[in-house]
Protein backbone atom coordinates (compact mmCIF):
# COMPACT_ATOMS: atom_id res chain seq x y z
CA UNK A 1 49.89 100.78 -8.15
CA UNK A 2 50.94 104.38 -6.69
CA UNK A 3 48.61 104.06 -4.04
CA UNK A 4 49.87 100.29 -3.23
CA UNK A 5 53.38 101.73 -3.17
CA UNK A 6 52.09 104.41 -0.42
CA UNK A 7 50.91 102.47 1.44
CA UNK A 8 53.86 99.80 1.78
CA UNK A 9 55.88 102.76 2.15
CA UNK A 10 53.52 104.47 5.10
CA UNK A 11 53.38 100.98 6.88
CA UNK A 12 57.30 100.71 7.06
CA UNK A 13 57.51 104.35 8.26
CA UNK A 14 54.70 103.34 10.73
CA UNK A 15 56.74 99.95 11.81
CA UNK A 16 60.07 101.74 11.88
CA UNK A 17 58.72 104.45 14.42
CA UNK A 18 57.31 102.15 16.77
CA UNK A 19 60.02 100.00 16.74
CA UNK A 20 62.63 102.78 17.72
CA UNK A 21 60.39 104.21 20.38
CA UNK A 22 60.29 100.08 21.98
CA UNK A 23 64.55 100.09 21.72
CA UNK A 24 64.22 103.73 22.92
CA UNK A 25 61.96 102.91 25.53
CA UNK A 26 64.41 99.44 26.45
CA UNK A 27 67.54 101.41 26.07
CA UNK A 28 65.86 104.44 28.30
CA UNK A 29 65.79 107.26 25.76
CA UNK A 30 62.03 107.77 26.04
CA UNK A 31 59.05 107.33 28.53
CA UNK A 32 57.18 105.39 26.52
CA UNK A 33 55.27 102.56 28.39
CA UNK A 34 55.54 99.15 27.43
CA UNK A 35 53.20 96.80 29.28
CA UNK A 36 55.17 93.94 29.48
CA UNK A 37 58.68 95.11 29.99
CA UNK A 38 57.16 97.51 32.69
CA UNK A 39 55.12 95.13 34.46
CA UNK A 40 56.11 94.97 38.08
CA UNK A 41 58.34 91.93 38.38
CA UNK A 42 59.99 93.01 35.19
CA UNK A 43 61.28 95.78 36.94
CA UNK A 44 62.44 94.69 40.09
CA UNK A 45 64.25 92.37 38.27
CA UNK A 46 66.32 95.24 36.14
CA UNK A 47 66.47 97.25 39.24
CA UNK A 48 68.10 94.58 41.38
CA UNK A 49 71.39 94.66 39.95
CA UNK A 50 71.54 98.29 41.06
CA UNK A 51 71.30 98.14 44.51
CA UNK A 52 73.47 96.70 47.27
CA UNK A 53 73.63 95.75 50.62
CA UNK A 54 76.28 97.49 53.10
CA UNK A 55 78.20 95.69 55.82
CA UNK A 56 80.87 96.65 58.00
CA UNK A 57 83.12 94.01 59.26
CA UNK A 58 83.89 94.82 63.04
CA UNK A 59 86.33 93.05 65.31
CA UNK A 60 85.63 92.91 69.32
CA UNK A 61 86.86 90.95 72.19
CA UNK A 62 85.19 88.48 74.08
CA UNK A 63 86.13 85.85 76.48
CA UNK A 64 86.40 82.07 75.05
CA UNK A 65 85.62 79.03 77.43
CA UNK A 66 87.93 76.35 76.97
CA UNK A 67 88.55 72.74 78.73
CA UNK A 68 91.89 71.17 79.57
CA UNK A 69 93.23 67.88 79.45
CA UNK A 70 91.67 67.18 83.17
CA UNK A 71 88.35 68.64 82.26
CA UNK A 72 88.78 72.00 83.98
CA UNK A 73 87.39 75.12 82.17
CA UNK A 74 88.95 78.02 81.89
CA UNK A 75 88.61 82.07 79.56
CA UNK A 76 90.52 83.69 77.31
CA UNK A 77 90.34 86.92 75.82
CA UNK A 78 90.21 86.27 72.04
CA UNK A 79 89.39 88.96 68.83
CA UNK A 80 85.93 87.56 66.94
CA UNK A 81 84.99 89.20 63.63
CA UNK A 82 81.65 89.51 61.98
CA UNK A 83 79.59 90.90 59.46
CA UNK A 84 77.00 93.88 60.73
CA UNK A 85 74.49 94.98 58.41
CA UNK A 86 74.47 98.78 57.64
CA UNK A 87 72.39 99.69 55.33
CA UNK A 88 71.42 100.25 51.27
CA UNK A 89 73.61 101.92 48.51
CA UNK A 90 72.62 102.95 44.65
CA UNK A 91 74.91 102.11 41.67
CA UNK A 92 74.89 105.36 39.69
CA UNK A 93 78.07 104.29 37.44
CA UNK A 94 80.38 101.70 36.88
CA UNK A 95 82.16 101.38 39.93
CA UNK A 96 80.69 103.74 41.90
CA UNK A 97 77.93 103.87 44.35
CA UNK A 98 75.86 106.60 46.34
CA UNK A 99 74.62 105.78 50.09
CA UNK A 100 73.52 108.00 53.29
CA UNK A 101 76.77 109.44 55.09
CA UNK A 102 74.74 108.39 58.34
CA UNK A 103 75.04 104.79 56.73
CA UNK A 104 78.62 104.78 56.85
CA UNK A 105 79.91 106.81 59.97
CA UNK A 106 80.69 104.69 62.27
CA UNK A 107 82.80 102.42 59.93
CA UNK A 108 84.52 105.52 58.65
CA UNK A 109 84.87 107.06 62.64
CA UNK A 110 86.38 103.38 63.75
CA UNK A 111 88.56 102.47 60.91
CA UNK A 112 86.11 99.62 60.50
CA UNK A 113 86.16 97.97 56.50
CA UNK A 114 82.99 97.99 54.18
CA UNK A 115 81.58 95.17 52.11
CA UNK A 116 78.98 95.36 49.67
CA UNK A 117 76.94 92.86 48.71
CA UNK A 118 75.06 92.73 45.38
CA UNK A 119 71.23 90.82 44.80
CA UNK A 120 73.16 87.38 43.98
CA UNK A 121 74.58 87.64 47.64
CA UNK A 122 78.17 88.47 45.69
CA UNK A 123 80.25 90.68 48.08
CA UNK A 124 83.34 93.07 47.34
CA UNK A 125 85.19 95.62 49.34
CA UNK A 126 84.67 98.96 49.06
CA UNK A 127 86.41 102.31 50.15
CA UNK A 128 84.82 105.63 51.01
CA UNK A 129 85.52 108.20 48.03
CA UNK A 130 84.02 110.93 50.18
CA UNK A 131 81.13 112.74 51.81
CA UNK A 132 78.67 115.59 52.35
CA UNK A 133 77.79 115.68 56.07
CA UNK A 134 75.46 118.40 55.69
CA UNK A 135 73.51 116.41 52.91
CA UNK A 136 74.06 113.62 54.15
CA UNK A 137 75.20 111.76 51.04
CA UNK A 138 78.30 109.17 50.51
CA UNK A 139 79.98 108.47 47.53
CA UNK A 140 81.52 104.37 47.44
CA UNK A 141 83.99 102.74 45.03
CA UNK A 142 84.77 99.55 44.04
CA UNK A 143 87.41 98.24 41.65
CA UNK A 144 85.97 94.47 40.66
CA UNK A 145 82.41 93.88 39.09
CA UNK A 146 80.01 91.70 40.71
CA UNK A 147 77.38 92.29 38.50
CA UNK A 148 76.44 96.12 39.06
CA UNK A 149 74.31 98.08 36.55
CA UNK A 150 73.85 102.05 37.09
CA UNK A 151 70.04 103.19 37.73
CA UNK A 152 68.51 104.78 34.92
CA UNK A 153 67.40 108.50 36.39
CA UNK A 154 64.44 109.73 36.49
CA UNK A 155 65.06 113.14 34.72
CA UNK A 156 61.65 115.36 35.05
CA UNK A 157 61.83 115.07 38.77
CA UNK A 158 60.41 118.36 39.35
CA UNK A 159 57.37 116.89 37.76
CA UNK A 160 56.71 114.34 40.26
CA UNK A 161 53.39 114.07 41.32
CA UNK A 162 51.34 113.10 44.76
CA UNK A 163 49.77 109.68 44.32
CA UNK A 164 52.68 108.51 41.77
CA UNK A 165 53.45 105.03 42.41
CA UNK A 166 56.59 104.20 43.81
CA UNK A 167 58.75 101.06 45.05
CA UNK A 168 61.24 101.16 47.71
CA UNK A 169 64.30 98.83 47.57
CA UNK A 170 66.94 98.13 50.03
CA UNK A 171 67.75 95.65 52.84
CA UNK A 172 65.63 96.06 56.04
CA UNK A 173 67.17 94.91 58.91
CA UNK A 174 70.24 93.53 57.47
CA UNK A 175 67.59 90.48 55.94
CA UNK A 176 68.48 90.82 52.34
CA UNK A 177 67.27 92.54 49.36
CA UNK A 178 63.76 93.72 49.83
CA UNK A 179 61.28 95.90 47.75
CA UNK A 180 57.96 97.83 49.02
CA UNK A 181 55.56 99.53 46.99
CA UNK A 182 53.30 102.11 48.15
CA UNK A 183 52.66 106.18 45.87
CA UNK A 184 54.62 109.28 46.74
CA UNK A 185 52.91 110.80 49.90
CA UNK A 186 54.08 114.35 49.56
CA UNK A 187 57.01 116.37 48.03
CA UNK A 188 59.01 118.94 49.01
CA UNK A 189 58.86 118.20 52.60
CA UNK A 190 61.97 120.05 54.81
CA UNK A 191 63.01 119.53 58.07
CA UNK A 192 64.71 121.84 60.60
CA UNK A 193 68.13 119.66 61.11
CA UNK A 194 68.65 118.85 57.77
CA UNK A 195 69.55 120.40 54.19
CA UNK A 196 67.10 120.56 51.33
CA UNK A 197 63.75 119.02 50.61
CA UNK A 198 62.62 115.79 50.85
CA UNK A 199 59.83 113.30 48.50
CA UNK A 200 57.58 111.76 51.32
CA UNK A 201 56.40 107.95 50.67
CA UNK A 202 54.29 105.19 52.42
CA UNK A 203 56.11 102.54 50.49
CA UNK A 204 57.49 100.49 53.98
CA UNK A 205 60.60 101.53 54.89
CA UNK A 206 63.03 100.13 57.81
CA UNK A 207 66.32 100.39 59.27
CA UNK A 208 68.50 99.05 57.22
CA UNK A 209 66.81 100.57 53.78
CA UNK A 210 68.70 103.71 54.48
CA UNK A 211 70.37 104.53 51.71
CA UNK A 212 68.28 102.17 49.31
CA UNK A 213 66.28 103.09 46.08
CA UNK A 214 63.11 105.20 45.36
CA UNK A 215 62.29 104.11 41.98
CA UNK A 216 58.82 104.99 39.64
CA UNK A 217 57.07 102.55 38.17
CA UNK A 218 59.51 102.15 35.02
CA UNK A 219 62.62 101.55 37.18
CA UNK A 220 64.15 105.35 37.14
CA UNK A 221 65.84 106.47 40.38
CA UNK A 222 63.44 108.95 42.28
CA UNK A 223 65.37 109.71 45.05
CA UNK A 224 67.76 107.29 48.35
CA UNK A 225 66.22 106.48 51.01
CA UNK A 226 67.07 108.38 54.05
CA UNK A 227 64.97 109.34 57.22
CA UNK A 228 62.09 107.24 59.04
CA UNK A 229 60.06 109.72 61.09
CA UNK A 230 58.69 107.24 63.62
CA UNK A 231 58.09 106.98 67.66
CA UNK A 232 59.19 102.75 67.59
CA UNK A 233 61.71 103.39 64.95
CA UNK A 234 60.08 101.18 62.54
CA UNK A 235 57.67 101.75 59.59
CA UNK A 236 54.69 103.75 60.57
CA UNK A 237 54.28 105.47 56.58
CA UNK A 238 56.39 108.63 57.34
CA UNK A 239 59.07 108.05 55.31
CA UNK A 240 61.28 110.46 53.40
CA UNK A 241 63.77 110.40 50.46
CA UNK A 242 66.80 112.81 49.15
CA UNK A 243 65.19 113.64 45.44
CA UNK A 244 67.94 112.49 42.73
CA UNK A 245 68.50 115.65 41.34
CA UNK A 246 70.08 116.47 44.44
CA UNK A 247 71.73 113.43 45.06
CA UNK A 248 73.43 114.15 41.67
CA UNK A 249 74.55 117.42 42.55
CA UNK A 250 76.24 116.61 45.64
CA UNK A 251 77.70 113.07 44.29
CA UNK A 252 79.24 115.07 41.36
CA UNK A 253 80.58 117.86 44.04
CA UNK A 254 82.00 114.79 45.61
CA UNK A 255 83.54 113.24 42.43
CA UNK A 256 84.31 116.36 41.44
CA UNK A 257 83.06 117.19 38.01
């Protein structure tokens, strides 16, 4: 009977364990890997709602053919408006989101407004918060939800490793929400014109993903998306990414805490 009573006892222990490490694991408290809620698609999906799409709204003249009454044509100058696609941005709180200064500059040079756009092709306006030039981050923030959720981070990033899978998520070319997978290529890679180190990836990268997600295979936030080192200024596998731990350190310079 004492031995029964063990082992019912040893079981629940057992069953109680595993089932905090799965709600840890959901809830992002541990690293344990679950083969169904880590699968691929599983993933993308819970990654989606933290990434947007940047667009700047831009105004320009242009001359407008028109007919009169007597079928002559003539021009006018008239102002046209339309959406231009910028690049990527990463929800790292409520409210707030992280994107490449470079993403940003002309809007902020020409007084030109920002939209972003979330993966249900929702769209808000945003306001710069403020910048590191030198690191080339910007920090965003919006004041209505349109169904944002804040990246979980990925916390050891000084124990990333060449050959670690990796997906890339932004929106090439202005086309819409768009994810690549390829492994981390190299880390710690610097270049002369610009601050601090850099994770290298072959996971295809394009204008318009500047700014965007690195993410591991569970969904944490490697590093954004920055440079394409290229001759056509497309993908060609040399593509490079501000680790998070930095992008943390500047974005809480920036938000001051």
């Amino acid at each position: 009977m004492i031995k029964k009573s063990y082992f019912v006892i040893s079981l629940w222990v057992v069953l109680g364990a595993l089932s905090a490490l799965i709600f840890s694991s959901f809830y992002g408290k541990t690293d344990i890997y679950i083969p169904i809620y880590h699968d691929i698609s599983n993933v993308l999906e819970r990654t989606s709602p933290s990434v947007v799409n940047i667009w700047t709204i831009k105004k320009w003249k242009a001359w407008q053919e028109q007919s009169n009454e007597f079928g002559f044509n003539s021009y006018r100058r008239v102002i046209k408006t339309g959406f231009f696609p910028n690049g990527s941005g990463v929800v790292i709180e409520k409210g707030l989101i992280v994107t490449n200064f470079h993403v940003i500059s002309d809007a902020v040079s020409q007084n030109q407004e920002l939209i972003v756009e979330n993966y249900l092709g929702k769209t808000l306006q945003t306001q710069v918060l403020g910048f590191d030039l030198e690191a080339d981050i910007a920090v965003l923030g919006i004041v209505d939800s349109i169904d944002l959720k804040p990246f979980k981070i990925r916390k050891n990033i000084d124990q990333v490793k060449v050959g670690e899978p990796v997906i890339a998520i932004g929106n090439p070319q202005g086309l819409g929400q768009s994810f690549s997978k390829g492994i981390v290529s190299a880390i710690n890679r610097t270049f002369q014109d610009k601050k601090g180190n850099f994770i290298q990836t072959d996971a295809s990268i394009n204008p318009g993903n500047s700014g965007g997600a690195l993410i591991d295979d569970k969904g944490r936030l490697l590093g954004v998306v920055n440079v394409i080192k290229s001759t056509s200024g497309g993908n060609q596998g040399l593509n490079f990414a501000i680790p998070v731990d930095t992008v943390i350190e500047v974005y809480n310079s920036i938000v001051d805490r």
